[in-house]
Protein backbone atom coordinates (compact mmCIF):
# COMPACT_ATOMS: atom_id res chain seq x y z
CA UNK A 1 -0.58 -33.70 -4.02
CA UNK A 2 -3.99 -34.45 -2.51
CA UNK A 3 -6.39 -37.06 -2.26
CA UNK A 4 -10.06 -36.02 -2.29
CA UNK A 5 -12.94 -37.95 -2.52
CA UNK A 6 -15.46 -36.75 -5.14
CA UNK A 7 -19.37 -37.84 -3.90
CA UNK A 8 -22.63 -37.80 -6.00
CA UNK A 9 -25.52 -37.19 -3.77
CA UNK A 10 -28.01 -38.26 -6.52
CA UNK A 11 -26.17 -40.99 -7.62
CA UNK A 12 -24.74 -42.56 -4.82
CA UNK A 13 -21.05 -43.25 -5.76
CA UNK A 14 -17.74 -41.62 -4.64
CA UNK A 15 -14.86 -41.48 -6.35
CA UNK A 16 -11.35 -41.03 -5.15
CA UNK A 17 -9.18 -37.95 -7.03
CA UNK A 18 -5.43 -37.37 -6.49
CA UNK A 19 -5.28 -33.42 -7.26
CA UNK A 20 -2.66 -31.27 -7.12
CA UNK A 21 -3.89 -27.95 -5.55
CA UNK A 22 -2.83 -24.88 -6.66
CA UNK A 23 -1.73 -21.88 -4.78
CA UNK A 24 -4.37 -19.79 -5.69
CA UNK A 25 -7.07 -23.12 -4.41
CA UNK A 26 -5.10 -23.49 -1.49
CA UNK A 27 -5.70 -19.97 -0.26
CA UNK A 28 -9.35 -20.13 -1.39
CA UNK A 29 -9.53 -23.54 1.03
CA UNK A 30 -8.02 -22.32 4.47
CA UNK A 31 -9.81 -18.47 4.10
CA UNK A 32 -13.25 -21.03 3.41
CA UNK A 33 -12.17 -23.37 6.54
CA UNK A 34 -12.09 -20.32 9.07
CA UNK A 35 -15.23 -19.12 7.33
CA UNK A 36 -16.49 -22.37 8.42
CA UNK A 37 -15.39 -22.68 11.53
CA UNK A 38 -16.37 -19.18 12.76
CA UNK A 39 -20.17 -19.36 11.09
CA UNK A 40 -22.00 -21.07 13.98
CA UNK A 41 -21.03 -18.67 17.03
CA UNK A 42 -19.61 -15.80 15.00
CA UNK A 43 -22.06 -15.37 11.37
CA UNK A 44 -20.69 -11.85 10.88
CA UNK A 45 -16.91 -13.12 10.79
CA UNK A 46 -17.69 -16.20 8.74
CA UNK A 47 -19.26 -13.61 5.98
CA UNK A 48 -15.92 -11.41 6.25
CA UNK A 49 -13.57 -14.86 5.68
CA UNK A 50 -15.89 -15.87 2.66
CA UNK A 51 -15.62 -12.94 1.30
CA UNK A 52 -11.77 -12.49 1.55
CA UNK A 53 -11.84 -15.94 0.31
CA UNK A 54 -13.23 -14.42 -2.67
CA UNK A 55 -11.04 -11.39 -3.27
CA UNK A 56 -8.18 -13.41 -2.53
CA UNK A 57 -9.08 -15.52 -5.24
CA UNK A 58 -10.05 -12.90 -8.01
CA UNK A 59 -6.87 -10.89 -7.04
CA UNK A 60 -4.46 -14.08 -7.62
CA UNK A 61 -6.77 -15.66 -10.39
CA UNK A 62 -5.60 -11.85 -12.41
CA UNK A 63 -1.99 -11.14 -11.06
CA UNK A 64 -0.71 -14.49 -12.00
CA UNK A 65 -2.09 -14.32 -15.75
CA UNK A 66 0.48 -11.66 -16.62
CA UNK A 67 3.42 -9.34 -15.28
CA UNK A 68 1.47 -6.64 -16.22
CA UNK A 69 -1.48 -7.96 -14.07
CA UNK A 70 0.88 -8.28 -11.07
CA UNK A 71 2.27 -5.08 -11.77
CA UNK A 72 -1.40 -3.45 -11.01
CA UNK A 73 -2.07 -5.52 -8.23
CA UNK A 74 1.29 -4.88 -6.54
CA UNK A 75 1.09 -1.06 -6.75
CA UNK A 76 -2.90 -1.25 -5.94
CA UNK A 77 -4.14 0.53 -9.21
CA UNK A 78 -6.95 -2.34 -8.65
CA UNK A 79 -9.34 -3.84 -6.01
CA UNK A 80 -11.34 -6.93 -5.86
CA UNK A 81 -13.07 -5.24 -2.91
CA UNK A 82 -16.04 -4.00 -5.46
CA UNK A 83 -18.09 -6.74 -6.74
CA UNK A 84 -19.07 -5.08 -9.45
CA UNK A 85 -15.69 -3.55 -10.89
CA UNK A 86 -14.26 -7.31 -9.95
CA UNK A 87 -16.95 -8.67 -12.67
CA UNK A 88 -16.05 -6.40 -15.37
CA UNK A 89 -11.94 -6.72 -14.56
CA UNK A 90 -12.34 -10.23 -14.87
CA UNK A 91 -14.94 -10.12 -17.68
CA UNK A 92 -12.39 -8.32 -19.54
CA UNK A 93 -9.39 -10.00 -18.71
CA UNK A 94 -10.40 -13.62 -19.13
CA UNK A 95 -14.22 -13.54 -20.82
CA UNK A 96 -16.06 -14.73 -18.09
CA UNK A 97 -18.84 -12.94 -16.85
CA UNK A 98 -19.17 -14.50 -12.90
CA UNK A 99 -22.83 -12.65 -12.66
CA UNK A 100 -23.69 -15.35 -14.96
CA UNK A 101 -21.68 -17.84 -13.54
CA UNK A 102 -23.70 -17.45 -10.16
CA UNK A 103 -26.94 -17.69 -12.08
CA UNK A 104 -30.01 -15.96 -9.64
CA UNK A 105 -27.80 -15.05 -6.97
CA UNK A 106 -25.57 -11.93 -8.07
CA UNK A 107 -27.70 -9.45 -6.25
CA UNK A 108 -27.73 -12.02 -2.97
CA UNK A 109 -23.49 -12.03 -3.59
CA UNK A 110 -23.00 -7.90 -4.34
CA UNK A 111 -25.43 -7.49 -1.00
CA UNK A 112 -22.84 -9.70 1.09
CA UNK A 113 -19.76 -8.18 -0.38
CA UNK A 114 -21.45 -4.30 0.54
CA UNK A 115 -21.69 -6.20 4.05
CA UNK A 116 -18.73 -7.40 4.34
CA UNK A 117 -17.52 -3.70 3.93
CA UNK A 118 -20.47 -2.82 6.89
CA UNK A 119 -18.89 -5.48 9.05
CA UNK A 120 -15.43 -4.35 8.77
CA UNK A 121 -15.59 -0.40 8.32
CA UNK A 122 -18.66 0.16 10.23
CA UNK A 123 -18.66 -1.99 13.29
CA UNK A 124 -21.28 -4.12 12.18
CA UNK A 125 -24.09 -1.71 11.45
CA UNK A 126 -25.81 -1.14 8.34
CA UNK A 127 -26.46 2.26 6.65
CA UNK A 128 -29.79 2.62 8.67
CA UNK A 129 -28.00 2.26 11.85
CA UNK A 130 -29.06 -1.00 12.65
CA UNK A 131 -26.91 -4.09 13.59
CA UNK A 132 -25.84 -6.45 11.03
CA UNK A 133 -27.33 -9.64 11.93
CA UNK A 134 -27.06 -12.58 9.58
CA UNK A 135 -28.68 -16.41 9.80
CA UNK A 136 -27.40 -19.59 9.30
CA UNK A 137 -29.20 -20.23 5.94
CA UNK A 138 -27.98 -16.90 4.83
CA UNK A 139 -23.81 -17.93 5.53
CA UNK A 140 -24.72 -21.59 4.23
CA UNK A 141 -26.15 -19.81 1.36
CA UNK A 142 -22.90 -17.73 0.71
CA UNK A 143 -20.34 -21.01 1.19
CA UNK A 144 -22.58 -22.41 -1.51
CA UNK A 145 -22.41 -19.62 -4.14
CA UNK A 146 -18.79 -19.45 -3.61
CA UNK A 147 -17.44 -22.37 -4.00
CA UNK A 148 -19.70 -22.61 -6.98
CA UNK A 149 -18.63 -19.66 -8.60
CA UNK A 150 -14.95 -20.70 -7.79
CA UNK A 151 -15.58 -24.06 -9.09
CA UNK A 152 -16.99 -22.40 -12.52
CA UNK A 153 -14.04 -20.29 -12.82
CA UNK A 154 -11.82 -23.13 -12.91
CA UNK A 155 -13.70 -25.05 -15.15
CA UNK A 156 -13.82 -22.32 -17.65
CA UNK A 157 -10.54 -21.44 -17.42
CA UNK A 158 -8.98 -25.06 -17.23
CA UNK A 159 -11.42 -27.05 -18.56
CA UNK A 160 -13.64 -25.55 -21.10
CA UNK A 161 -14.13 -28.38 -23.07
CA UNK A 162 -16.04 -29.90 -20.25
CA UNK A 163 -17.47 -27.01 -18.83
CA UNK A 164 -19.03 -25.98 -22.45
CA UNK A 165 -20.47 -29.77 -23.37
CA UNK A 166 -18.18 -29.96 -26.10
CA UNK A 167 -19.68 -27.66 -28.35
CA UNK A 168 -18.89 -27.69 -32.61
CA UNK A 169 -17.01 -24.81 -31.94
CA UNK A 170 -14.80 -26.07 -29.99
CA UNK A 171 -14.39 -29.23 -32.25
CA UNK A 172 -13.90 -26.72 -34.99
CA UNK A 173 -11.04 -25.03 -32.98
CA UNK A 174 -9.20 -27.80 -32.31
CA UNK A 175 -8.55 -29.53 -36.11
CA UNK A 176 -6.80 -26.34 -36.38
CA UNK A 177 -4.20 -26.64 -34.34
């Protein structure tokens, strides 16, 4: 059990939360903490932890919903390495389509995952032989997208009541239960 503070920029108010973190959140956390901690001297690093952050997250987010799941993660029949397949995997899996979920900014997060692949198989360059140089605003931008789009997940998934507004449908589904 954690507590967290919860702040509202616009509003000015914070909030204490006792949470209980999952596994899957805790991972996400420390892989987003080195990310953090590497970004200022070390950009191309920080975009490598963020990303793992994110494939860490996808691949526990879909063992853990079924043995089956955990079977094809175990025996690597799939990979949260490609953005894309990830999207569709998960669209499938759970009905939520995270190109949505990040709004604008699915080409900016498919660009950084294709980098992240640069970075690690390639030494740093890009296709065009040049060296991969990223700026502050671009890693800030990154942190941002993914802790929003991990933040939607779990909202969907856990808390769709709250993450749909409530909607008649979901009024409708619950008398019948």
């Amino acid at each position: 059990m954690r507590l967290d503070v919860i702040e509202c920029n616009s509003c000015h108010f914070s909030i204490p939360v006792i949470s209980i973190p999952r596994d899957i959140l805790t991972a996400y956390s420390h892989d987003m903490e080195l990310a953090q901690k590497a970004a200022n001297q070390f950009p191309e690093i920080a975009l490598v932890f963020c990303v793992s952050a994110l494939e860490t997250y996808f691949r526990q987010l879909f063992q853990y919903h079924s043995q089956l799941n955990e079977y094809l993660v175990k025996e690597r029949h799939v990979s949260f390495q490609n953005l894309k397949q990830t999207k569709v995997l998960l669209e499938k899996t759970f009905g939520i389509d995270i190109a949505k979920l990040v709004k604008g900014d699915w080409q900016f997060l498919l660009e950084k995952f294709d980098l992240r692949h640069r970075i690690i198989h390639h030494a740093s360059y890009t296709k065009d032989g040049k060296k991969v140089e990223l700026s502050k605003a671009e890693i800030n931008k990154l942190f941002h997208i993914a802790d929003s789009l991990v933040l939607n997940i779990e909202m969907a998934m856990f808390n769709p009541k709250i993450f749909n507004g409530n909607s008649e449908k979901d009024s409708n589904s619950d008398r019948d239960k």
